[in-house]
Protein backbone atom coordinates (compact mmCIF):
# COMPACT_ATOMS: atom_id res chain seq x y z
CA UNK A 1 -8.10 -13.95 14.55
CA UNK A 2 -6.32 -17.22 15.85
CA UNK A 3 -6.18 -16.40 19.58
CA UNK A 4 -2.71 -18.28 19.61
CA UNK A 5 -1.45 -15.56 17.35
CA UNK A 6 -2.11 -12.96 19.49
CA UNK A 7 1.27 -12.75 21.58
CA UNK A 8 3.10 -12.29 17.75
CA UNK A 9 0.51 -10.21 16.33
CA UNK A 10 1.11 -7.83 20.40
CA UNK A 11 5.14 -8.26 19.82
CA UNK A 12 5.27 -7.01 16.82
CA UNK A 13 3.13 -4.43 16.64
CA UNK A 14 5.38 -3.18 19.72
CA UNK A 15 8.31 -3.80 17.54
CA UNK A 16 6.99 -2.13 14.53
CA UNK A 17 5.49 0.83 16.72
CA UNK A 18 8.75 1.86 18.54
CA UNK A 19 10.88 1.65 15.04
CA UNK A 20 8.45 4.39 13.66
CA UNK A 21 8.49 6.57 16.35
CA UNK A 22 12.36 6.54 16.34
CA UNK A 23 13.40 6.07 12.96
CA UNK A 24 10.36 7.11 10.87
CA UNK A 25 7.92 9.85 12.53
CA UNK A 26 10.56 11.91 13.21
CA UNK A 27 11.89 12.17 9.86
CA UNK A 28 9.48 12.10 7.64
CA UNK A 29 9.03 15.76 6.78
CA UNK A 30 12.40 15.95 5.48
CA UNK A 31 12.32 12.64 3.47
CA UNK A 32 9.37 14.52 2.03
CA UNK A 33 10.93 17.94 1.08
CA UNK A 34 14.12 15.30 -0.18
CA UNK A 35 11.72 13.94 -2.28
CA UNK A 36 13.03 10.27 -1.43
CA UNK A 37 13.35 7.87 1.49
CA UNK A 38 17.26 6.96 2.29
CA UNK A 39 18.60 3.88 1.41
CA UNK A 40 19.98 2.41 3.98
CA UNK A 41 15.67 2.57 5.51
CA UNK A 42 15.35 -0.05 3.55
CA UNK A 43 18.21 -2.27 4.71
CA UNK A 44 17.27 -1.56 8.79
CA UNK A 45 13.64 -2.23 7.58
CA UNK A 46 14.84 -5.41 6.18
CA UNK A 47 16.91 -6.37 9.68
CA UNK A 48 14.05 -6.19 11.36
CA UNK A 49 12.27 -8.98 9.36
CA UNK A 50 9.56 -6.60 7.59
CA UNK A 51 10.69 -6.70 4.48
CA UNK A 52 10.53 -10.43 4.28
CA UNK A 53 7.06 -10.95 6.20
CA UNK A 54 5.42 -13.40 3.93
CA UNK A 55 8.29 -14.92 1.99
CA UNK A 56 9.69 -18.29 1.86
CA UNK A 57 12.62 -19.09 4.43
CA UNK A 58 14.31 -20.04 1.53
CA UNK A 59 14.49 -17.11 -0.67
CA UNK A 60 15.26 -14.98 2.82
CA UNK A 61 11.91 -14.34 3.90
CA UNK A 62 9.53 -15.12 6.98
CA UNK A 63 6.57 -17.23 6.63
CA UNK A 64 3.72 -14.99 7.94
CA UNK A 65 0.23 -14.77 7.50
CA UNK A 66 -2.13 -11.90 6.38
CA UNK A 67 -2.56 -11.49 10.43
CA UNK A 68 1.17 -10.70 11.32
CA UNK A 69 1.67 -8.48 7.98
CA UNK A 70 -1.49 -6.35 8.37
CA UNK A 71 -0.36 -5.91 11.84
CA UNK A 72 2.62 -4.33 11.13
CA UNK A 73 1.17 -2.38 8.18
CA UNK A 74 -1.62 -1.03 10.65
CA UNK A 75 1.24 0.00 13.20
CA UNK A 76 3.52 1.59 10.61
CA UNK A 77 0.47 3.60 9.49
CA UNK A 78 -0.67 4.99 12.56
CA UNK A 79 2.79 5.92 14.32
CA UNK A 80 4.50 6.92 11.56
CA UNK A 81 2.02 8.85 9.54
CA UNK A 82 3.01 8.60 5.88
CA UNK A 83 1.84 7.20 3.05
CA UNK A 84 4.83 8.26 0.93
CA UNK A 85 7.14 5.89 3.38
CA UNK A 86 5.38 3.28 3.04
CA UNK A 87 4.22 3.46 -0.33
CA UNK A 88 8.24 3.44 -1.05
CA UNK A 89 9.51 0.58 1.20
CA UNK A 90 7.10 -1.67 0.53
CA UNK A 91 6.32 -1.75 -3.22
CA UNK A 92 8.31 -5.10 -3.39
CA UNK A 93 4.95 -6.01 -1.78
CA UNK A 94 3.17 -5.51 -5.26
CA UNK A 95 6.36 -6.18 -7.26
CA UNK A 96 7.33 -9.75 -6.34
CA UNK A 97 4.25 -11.28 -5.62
CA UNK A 98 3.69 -12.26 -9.24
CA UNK A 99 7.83 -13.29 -9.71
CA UNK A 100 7.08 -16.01 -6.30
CA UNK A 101 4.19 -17.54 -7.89
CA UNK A 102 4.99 -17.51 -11.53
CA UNK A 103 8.69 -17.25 -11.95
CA UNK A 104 11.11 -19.99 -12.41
CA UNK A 105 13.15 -21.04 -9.70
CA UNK A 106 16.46 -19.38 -11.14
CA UNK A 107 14.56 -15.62 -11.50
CA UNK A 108 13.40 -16.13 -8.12
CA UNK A 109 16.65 -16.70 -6.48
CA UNK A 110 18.14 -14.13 -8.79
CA UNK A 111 15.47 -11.32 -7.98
CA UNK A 112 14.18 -11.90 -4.76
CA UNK A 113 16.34 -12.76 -1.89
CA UNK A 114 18.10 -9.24 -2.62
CA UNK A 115 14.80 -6.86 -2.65
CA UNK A 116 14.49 -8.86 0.97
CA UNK A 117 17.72 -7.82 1.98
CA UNK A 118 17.18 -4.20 1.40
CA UNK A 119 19.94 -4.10 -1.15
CA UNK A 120 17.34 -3.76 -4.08
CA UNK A 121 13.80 -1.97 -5.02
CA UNK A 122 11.37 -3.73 -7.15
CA UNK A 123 8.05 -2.20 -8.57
CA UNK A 124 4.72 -2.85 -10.66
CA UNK A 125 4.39 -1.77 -13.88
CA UNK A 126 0.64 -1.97 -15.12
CA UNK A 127 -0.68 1.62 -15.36
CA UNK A 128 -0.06 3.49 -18.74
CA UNK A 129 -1.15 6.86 -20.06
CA UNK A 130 -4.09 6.05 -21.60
CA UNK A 131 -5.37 3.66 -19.07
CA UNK A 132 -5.27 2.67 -15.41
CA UNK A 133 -8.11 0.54 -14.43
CA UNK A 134 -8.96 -1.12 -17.77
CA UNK A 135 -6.03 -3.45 -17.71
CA UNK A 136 -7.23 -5.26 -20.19
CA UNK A 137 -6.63 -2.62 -22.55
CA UNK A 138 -2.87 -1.59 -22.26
CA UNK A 139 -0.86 -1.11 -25.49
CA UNK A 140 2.83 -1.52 -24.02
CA UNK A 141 3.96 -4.45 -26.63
CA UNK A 142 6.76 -7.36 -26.40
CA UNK A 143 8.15 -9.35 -29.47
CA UNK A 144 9.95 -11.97 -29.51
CA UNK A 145 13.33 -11.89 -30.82
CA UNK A 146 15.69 -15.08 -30.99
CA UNK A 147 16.15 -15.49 -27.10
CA UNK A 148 14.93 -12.32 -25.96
CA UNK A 149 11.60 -10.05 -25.72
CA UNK A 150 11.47 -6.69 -27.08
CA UNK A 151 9.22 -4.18 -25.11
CA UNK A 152 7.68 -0.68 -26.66
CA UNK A 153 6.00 1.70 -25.00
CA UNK A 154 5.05 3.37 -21.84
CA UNK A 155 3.78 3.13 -18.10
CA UNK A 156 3.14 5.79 -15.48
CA UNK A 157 2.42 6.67 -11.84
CA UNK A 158 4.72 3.72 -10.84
CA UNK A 159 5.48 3.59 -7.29
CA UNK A 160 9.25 3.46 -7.15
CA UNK A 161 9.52 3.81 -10.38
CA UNK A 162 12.82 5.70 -10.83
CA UNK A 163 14.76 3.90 -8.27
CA UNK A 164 13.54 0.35 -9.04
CA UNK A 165 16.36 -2.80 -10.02
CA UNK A 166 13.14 -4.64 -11.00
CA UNK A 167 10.30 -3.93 -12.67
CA UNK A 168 7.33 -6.46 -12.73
CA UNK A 169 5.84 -5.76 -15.96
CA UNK A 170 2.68 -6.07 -17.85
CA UNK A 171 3.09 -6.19 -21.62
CA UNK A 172 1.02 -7.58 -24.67
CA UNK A 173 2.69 -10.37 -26.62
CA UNK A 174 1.69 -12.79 -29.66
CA UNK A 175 -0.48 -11.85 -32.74
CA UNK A 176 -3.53 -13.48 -31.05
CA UNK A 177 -3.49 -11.41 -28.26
CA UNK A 178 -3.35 -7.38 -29.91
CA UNK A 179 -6.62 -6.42 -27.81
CA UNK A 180 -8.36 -8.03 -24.66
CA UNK A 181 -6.96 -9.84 -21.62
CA UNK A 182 -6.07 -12.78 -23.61
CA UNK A 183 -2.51 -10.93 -25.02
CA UNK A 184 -1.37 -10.07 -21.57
CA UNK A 185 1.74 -11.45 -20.12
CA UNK A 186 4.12 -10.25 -17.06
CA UNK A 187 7.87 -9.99 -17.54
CA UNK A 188 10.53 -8.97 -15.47
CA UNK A 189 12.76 -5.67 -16.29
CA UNK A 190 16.31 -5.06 -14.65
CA UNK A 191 15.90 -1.65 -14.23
CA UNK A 192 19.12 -1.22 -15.69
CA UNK A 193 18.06 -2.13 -19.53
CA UNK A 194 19.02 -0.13 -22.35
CA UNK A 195 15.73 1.45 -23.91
CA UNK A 196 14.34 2.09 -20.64
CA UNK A 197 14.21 5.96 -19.16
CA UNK A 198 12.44 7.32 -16.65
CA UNK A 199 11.17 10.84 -15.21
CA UNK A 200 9.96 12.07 -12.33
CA UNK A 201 6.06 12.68 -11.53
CA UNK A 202 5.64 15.49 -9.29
CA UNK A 203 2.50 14.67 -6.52
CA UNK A 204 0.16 16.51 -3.94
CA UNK A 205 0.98 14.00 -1.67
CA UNK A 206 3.73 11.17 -0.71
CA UNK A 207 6.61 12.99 -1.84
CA UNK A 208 9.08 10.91 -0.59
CA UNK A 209 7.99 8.04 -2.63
CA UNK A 210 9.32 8.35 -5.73
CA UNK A 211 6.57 7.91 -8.86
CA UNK A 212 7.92 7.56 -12.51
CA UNK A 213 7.03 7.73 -16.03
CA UNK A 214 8.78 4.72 -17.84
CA UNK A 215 9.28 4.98 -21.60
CA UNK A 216 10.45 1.65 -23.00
CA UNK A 217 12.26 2.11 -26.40
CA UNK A 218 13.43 -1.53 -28.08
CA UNK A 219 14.37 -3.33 -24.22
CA UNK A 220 15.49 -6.48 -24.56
CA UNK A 221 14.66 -8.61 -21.74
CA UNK A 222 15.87 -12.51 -21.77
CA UNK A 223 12.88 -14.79 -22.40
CA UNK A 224 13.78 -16.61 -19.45
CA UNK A 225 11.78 -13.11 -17.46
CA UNK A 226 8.47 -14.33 -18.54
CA UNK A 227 6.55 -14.70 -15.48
CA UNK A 228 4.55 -17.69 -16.25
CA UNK A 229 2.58 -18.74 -19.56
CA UNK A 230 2.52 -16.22 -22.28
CA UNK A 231 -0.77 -14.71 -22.64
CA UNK A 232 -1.77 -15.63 -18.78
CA UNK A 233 -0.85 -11.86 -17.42
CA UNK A 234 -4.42 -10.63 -17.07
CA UNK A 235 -4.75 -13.62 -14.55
CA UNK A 236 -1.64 -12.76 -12.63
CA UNK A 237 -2.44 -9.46 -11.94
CA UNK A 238 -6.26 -9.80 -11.14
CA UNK A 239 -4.70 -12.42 -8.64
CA UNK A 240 -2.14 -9.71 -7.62
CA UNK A 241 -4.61 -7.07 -7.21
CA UNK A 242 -6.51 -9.43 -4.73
CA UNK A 243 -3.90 -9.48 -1.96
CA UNK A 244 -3.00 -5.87 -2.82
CA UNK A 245 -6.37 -4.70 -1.66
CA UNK A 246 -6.50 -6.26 1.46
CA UNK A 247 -2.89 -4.54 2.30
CA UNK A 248 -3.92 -1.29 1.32
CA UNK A 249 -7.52 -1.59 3.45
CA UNK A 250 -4.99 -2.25 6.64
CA UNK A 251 -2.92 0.55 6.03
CA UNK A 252 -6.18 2.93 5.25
CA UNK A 253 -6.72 1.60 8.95
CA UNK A 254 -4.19 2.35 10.27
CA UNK A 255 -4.16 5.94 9.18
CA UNK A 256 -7.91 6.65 10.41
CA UNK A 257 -6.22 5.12 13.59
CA UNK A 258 -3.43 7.79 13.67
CA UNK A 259 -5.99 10.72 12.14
CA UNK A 260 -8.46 9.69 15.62
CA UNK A 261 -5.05 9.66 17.91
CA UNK A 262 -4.21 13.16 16.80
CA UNK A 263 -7.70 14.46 17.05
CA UNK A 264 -8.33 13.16 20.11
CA UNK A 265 -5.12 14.66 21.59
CA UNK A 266 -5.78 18.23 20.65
CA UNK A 267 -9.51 18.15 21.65
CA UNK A 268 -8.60 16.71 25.17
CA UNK A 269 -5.94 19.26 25.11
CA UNK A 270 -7.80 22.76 23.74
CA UNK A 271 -9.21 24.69 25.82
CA UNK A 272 -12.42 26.72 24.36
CA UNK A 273 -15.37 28.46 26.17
CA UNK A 274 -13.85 27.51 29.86
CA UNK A 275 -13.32 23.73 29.41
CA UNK A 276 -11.70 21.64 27.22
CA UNK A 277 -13.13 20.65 23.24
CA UNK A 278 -13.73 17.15 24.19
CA UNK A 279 -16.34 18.55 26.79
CA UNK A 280 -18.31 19.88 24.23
CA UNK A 281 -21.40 17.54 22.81
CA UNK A 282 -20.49 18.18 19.22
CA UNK A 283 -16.85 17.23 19.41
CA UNK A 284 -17.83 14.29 21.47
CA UNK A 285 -19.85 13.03 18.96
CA UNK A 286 -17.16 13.21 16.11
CA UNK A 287 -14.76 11.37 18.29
CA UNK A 288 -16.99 8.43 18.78
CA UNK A 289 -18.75 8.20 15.12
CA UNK A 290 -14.44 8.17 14.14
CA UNK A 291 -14.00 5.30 16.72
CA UNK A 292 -17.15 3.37 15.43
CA UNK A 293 -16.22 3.64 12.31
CA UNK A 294 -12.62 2.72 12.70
CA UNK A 295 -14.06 -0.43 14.58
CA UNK A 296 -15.95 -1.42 12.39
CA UNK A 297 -13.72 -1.62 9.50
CA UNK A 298 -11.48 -3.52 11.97
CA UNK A 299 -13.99 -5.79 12.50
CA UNK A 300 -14.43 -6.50 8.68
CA UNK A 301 -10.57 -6.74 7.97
CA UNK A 302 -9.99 -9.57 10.83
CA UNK A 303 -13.10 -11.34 9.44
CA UNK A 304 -11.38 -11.53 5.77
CA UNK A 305 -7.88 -11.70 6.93
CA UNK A 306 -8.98 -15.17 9.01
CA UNK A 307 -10.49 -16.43 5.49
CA UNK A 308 -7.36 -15.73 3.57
CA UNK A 309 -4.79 -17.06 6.07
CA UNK A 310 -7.52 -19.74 5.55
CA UNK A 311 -6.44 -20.29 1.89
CA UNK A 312 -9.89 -18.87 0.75
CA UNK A 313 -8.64 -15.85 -1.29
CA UNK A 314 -7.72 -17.05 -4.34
CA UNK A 315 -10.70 -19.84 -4.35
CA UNK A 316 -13.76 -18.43 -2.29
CA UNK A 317 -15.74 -16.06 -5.17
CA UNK A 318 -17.62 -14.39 -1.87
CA UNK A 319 -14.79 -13.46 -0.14
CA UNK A 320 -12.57 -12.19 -3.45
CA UNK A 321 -16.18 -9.92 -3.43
CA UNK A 322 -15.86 -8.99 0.19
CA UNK A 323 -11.98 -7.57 -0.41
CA UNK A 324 -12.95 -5.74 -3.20
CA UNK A 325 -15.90 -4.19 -1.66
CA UNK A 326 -13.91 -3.32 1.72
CA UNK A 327 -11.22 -1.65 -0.72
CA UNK A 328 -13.62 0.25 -2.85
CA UNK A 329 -15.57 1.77 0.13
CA UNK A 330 -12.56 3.36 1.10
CA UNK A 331 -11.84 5.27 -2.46
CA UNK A 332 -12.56 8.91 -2.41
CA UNK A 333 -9.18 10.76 -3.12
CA UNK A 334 -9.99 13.71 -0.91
CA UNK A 335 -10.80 13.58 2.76
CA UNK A 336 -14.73 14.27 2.82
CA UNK A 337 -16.07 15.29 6.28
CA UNK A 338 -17.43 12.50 6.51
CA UNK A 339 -14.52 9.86 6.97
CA UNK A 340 -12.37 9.92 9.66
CA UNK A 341 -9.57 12.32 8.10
CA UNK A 342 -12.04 14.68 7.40
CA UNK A 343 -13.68 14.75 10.52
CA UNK A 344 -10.33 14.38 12.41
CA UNK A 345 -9.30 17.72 10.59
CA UNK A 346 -12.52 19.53 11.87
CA UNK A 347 -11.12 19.26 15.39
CA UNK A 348 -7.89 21.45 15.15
CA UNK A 349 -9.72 23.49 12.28
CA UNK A 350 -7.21 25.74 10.94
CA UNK A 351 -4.13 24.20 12.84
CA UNK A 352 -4.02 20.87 10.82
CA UNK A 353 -3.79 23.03 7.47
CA UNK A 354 0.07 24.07 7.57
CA UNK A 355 2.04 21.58 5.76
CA UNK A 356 4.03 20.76 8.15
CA UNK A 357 1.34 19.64 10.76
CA UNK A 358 1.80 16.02 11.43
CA UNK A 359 -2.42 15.88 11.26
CA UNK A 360 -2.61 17.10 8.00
CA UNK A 361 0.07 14.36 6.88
CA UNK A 362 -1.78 11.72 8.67
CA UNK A 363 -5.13 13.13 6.91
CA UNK A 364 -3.58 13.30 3.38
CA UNK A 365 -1.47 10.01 3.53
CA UNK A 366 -4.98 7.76 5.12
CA UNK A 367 -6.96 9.64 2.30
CA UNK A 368 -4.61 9.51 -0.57
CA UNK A 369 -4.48 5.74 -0.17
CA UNK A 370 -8.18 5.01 0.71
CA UNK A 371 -10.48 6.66 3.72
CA UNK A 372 -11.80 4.39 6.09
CA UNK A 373 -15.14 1.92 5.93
CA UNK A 374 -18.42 4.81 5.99
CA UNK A 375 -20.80 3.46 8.50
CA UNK A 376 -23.29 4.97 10.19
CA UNK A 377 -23.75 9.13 8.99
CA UNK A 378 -24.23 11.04 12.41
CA UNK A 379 -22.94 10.47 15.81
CA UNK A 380 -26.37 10.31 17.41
CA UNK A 381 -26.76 9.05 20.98
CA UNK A 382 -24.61 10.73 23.47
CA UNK A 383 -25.34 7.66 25.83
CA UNK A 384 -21.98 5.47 25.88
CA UNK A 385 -20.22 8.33 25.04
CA UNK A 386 -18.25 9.13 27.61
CA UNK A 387 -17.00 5.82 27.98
CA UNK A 388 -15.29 5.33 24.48
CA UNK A 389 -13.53 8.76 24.91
């Protein structure tokens, strides 16, 4: 990292960290059992800049590189301990993205200076029924008619789905493009369109962000929505997806951060066998195999978030390899004992199963999204030990 970003990268973390523990930690399991973060989150959110981190001054943003906004992810993630929060506040994140790059200058002034403000929710629309990953082959359809585009068909599992004002959208368009990434274009949905309905998907985790099932029955959506060329979608979302990953690696970090916090608490705290857990070799070596792991994966994240603040992301084929590769180590669903969830779990044993237990929300959010980097497979070497703990 640029050293003369450190004092911004320090402040806000500190800024980030004391919202969370006032505002978030402590009201996070009923925001889950609500099913929904409040409103008005997203407007304080929003006051304090984090909403905007990234976007032009112009369209009510703050310029900010991948160092600043992976700071604050990390810091949300670790003090505040759900994925479901920030899954919900900051799907914008993944929405808007492709409407700054690709839209005209009127839809971005229409749609994103208010999703800044907190006063609107914007979302992603790729995934559909019968396919998540293969983006290529989605079947959700747009006509054109006179002025406007006419959208069939269906997405699910969309973050923010019921509550969004704008929907990013990935449809197929044009009789050349009816299979393959070359009929994929992105348009942009009010949420309030007739055609368009939406239900609830119930989850094992991150309750309080809302996930939907969109149906899309004859929409009509002005032409003007098209987010760039027709037929240059598949583009716009691979580029999309790039950024997205490195996001999502920082918050996985900063979960395994929070899961390694809580772990370490209780064992210096337990007492077991006349001393406390973290006196015993086996615990010890849990701790530090979760530290050196967690390091690790820091290590690689500041390495690629110096190339992309670089302007390498989009352009450097190696390092488009290196985010992918950081993202996809971290994607087992469940936390294996292994990662640092799983291993964090191990140390409370049967305390961190309740539901309520703010370790087992840690461990579920950090997995759910991604575990951490797997490095080394034992903690062998008690030597050093003691001075990591």
């Amino acid at each position: 990292m640029n050293a003369e970003l450190q004092p911004d990268v320090d402040a806000l973390t500190d800024t980030v960290r004391r919202f969370t523990l006032e505002r978030i930690a402590p009201n996070v399991a009923g925001w889950d059992e609500a099913g929904e973060i409040p409103r008005e989150l997203y407007r304080e959110v929003a006051a304090l800049g984090l909403l905007g981190l990234g976007y032009p001054d112009a369209l009510g943003g703050t310029p900010a590189p991948f160092a600043l906004r992976n700071a604050a992810s990390m810091a949300m993630a670790r003090h505040g301990g759900s994925g479901g929060v920030m899954a919900a506040l900051f799907s914008h994140n993944i929405g808007l993205p492709p409407v700054l790059r690709h839209g005209s200058q009127e839809v971005r002034q229409e749609v994103i200076p208010p999703v800044l403000r907190g006063e609107k929710i914007a979302a992603l629309a790729i995934t559909e029924p019968g396919g998540g990953s293969d983006v290529a082959a989605l079947r959700t359809s747009a006509r054109r008619e006179g002025g406007d585009w006419v959208i069939d068909g269906e997405k699910t599992f969309i973050t923010s789905g019921m509550r969004a004002d704008w929907i990013t959208m990935a449809v197929r368009t044009g009789d050349a493009g009816r299979k393959g990434a070359g009929g994929i274009s992105m348009v942009v949905v009010p949420g309030d369109s007739k055609g368009l309905s939406r239900s609830a998907l119930d989850k094992m985790g991150w309750w309080c962000s809302d996930t939907a099932h969109l149906r899309m029955e004859g929409v009509r959506v002005p032409a003007r929505y098209l987010l760039g060329e027709e037929g240059a979608g598949f583009r716009i979302i691979m580029g999309n997806f790039n950024g997205e990953r490195l996001a999502m690696s920082a918050m996985a970090l900063g979960f395994a951060q929070g899961c390694y916090d809580e772990a370490l608490g209780w064992a210096r705290q337990r007492q077991a066998f006349g001393s406390a857990l973290i006196e015993k070799q086996v615990i010890r070596h849990k701790l530090v195999d979760m530290r050196m792991r967690i390091e690790s994966t820091r290590a690689w994240l500041d390495c690629l978030t110096t190339l992309v603040d670089a302007g390498k992301l989009e352009s450097d084929p190696d390092l488009i390899s290196h985010a992918q590769h950081l993202h996809a180590r971290q994607r087992p669903a469940l936390p294996g004992r292994d990662r640092v969830p799983g291993r964090a779990l191990q140390i409370p044993a049967d305390l961190g199963r309740p539901r309520v237990a703010d370790r087992r929300r840690k461990a579920l959010g950090q997995a759910v999204l991604r575990p951490v980097h797997p490095g080394r497979r034992d903690g062998r070497g008690h030597r050093g030990v003691r001075a990591l703990l």
